[in-house]
N, C-alpha and C. Protein backbone atom coordinates (compact mmCIF):
# COMPACT_ATOMS: atom_id res chain seq x y z
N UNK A 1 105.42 253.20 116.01
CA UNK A 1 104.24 253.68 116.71
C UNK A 1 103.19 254.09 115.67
N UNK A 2 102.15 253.62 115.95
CA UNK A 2 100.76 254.12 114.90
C UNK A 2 100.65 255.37 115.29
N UNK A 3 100.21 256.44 113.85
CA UNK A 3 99.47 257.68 114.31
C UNK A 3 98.01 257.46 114.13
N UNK A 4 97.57 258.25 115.39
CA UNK A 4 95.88 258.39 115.23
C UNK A 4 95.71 259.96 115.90
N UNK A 5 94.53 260.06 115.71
CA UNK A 5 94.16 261.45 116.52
C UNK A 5 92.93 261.08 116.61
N UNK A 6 92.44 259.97 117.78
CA UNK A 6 90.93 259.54 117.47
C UNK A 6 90.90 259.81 118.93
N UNK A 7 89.34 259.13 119.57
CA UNK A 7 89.05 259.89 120.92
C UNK A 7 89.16 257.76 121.29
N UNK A 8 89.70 257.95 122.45
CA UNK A 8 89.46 256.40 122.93
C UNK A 8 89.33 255.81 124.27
N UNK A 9 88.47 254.92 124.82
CA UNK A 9 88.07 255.16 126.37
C UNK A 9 89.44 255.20 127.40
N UNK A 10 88.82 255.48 128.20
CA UNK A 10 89.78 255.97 129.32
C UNK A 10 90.81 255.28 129.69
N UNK A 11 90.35 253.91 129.56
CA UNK A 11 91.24 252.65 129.84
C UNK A 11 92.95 252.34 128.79
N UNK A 12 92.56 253.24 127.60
CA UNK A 12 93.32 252.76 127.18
C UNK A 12 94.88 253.03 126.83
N UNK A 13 95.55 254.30 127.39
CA UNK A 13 96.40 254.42 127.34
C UNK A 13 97.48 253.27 128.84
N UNK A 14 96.79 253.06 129.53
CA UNK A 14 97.13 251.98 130.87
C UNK A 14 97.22 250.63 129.75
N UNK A 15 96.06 250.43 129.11
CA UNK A 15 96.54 249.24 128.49
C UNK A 15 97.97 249.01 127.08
N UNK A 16 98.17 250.60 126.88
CA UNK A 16 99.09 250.19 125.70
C UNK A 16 100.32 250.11 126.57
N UNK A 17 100.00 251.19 127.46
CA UNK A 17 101.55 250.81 128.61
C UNK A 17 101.59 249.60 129.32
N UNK A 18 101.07 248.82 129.55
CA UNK A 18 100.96 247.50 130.20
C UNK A 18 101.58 246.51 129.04
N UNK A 19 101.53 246.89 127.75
CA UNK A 19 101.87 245.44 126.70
C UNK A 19 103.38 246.03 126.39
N UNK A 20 103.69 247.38 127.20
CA UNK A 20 105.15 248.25 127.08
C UNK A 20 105.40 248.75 125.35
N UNK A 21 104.64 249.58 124.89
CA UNK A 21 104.69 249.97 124.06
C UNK A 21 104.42 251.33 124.75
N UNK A 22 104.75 252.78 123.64
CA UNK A 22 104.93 254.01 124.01
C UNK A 22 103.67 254.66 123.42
N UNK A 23 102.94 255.66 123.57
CA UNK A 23 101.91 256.49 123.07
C UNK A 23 102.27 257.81 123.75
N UNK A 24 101.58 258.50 122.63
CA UNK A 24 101.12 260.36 122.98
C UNK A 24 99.60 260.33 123.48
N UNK A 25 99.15 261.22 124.10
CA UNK A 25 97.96 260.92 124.10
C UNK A 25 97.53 263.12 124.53
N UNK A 26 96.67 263.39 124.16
CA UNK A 26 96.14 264.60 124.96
C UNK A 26 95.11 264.69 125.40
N UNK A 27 94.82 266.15 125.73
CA UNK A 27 92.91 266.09 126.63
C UNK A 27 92.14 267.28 125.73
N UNK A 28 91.14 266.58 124.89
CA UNK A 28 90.52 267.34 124.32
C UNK A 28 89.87 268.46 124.91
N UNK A 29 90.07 269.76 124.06
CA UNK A 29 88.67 270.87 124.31
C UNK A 29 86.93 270.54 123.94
N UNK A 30 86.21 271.02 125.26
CA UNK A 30 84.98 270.48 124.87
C UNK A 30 84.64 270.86 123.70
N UNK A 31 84.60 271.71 122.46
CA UNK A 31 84.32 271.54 121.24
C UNK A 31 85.25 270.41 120.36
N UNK A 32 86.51 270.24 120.85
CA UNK A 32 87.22 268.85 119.87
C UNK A 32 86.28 267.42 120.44
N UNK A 33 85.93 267.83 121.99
CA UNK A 33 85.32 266.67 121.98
C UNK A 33 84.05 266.37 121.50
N UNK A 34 83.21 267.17 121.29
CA UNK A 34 82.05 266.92 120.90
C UNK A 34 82.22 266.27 119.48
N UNK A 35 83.17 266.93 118.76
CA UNK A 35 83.47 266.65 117.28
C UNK A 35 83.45 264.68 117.68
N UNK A 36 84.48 264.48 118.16
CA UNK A 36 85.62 263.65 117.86
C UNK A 36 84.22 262.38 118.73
N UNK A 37 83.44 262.86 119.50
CA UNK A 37 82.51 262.05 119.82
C UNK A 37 81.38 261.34 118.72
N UNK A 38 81.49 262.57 118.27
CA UNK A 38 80.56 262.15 116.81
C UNK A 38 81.21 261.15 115.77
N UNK A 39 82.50 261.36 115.50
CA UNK A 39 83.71 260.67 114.46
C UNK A 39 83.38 259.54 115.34
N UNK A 40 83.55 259.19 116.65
CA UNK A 40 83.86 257.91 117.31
C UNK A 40 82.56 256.89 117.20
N UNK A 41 81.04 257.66 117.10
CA UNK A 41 80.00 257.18 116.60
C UNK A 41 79.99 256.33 115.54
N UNK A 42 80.72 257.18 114.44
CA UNK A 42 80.52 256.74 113.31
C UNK A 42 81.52 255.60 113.11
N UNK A 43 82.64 255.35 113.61
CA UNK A 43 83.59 254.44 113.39
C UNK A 43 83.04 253.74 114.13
N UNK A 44 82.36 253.17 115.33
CA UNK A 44 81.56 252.73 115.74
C UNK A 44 80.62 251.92 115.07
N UNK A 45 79.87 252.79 114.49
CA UNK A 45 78.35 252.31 113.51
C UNK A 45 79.44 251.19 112.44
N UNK A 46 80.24 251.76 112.11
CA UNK A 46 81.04 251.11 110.60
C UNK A 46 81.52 249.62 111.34
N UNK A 47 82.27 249.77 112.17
CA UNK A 47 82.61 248.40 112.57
C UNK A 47 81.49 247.54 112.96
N UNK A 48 80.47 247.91 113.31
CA UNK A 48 79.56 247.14 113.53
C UNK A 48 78.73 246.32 112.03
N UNK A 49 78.56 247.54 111.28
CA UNK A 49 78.15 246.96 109.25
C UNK A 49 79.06 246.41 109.11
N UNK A 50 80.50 246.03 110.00
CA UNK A 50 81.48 245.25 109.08
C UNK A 50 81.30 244.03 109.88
N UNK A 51 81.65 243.88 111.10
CA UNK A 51 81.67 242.34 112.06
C UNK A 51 80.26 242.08 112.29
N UNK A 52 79.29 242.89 112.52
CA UNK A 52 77.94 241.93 112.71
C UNK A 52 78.44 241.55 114.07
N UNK A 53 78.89 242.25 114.98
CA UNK A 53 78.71 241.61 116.25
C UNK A 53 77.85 242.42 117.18
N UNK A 54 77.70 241.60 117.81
CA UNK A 54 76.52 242.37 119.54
C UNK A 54 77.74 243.20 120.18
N UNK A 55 79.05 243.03 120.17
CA UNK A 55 79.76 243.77 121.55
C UNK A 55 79.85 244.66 120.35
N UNK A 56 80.01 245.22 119.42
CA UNK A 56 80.48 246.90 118.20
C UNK A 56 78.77 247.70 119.03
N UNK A 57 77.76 246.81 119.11
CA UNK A 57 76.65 247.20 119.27
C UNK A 57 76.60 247.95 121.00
N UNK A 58 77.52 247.07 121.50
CA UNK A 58 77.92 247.90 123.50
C UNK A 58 78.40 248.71 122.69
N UNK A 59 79.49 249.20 122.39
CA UNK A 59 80.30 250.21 122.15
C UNK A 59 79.28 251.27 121.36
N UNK A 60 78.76 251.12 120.18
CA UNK A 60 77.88 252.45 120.01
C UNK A 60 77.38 252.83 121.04
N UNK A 61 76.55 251.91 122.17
CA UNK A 61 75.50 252.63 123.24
C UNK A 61 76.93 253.03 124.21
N UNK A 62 77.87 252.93 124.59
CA UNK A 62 79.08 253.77 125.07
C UNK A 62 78.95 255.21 124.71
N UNK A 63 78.66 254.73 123.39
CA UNK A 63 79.42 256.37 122.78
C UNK A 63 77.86 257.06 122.98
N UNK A 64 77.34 256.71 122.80
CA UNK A 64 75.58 257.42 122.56
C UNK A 64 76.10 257.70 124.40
N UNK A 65 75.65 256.69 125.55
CA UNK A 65 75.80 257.41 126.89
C UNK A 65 76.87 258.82 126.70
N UNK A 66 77.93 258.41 125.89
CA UNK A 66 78.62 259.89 125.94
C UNK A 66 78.39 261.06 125.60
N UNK A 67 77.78 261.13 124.49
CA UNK A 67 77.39 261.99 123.78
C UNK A 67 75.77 262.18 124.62
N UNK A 68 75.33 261.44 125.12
CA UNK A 68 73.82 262.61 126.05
C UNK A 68 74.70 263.44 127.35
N UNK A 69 75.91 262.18 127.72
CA UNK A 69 76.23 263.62 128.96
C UNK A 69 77.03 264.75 128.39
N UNK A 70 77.77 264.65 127.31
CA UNK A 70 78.12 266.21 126.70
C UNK A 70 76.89 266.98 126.57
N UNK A 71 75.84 266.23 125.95
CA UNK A 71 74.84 267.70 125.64
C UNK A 71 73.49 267.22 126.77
N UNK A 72 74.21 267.19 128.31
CA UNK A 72 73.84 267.10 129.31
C UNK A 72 72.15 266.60 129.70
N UNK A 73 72.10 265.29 128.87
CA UNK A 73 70.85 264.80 128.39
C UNK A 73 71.03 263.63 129.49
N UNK A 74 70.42 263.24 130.67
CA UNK A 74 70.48 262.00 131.27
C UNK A 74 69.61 260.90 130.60
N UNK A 75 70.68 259.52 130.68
CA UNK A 75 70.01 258.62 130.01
C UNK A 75 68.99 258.51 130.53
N UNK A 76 68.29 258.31 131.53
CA UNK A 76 66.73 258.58 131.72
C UNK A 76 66.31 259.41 130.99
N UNK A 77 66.31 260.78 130.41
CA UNK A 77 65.44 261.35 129.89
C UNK A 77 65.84 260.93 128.69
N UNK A 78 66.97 260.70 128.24
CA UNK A 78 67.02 260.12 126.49
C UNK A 78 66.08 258.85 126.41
N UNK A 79 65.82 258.01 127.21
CA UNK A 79 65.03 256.66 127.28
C UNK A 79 63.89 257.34 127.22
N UNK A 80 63.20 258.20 127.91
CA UNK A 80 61.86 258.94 128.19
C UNK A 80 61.71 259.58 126.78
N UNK A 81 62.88 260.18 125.91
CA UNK A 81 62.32 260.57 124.36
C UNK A 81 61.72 259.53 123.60
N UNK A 82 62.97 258.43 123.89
CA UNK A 82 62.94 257.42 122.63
C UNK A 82 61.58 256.49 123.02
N UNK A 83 60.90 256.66 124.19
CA UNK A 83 59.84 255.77 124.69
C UNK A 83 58.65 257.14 123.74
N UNK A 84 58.23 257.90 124.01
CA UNK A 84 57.80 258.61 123.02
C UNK A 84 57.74 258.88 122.05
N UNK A 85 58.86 259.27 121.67
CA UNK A 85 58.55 259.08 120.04
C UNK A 85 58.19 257.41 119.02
N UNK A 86 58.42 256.26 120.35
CA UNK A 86 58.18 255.36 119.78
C UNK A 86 56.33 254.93 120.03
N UNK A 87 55.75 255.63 121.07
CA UNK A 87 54.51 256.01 120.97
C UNK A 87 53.94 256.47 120.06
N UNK A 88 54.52 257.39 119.29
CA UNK A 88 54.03 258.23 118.55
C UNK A 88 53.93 257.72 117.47
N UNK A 89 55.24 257.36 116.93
CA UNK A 89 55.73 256.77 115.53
C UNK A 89 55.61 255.09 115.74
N UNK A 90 55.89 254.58 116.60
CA UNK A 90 55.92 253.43 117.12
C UNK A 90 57.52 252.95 116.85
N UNK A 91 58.31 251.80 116.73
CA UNK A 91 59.67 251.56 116.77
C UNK A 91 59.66 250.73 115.02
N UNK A 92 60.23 249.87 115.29
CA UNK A 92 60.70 248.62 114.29
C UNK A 92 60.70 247.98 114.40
N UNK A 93 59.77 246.90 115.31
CA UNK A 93 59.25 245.68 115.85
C UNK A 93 58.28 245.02 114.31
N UNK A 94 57.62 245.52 113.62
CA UNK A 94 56.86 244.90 112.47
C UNK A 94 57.34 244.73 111.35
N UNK A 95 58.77 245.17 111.24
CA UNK A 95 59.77 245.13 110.28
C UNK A 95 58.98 245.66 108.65
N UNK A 96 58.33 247.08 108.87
CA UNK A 96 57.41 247.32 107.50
C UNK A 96 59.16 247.62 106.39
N UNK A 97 58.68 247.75 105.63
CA UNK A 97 59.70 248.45 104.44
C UNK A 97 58.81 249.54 103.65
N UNK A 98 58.95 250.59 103.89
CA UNK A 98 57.86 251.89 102.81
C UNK A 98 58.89 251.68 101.55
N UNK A 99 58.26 251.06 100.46
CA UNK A 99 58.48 251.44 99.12
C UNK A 99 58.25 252.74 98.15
N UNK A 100 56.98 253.24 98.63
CA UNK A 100 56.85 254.75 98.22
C UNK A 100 55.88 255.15 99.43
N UNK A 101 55.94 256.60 98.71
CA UNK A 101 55.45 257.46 99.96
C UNK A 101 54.34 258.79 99.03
């Protein structure tokens, strides 16, 4: 049996029991989860710099939807920031590169 202590969607302890293999699994405290939401970001972001694929890219916006309803942010209003501040600042559509500043 692999050890992990990572956070992983809901689905998946049904799927390790379905291929009949055994797991532990527990239920985080909302401060382990907030942590372990953030860790799951980042392993996230990494697999994605490693495969270059579009589905690592679903899975970050997974974890991002998760992390606005912990800090009870509805994706509407997270869309309503990021539409603003891209007003403001504008996005990354002109692909500039600042060399100095």
């Amino acid at each position: 049996m692999k050890k992990y202590t990572k956070l992983v969607r809901d689905k998946i302890p049904e799927i390790i029991e379905a291929r009949g293999e055994k797991y532990s699994i527990y239920i985080a405290d909302d401060q382990e989860y907030g942590q372990k939401l953030k860790d799951k970001l980042q392993e996230e972001v990494s697999e994605f710099f490693e495969q270059d694929d579009v589905s690592e890219l679903a899975d970050i916006l997974e974890v991002i939807y998760a992390i606005a309803e912990y800090n009870k942010i509805s994706i509407v209003d997270l869309e309503n920031i990021r539409e603003e501040k891209a007003l403001k600042r504008g996005s990354f559509k002109k692909k500039i590169i600042l060399k100095e500043a």
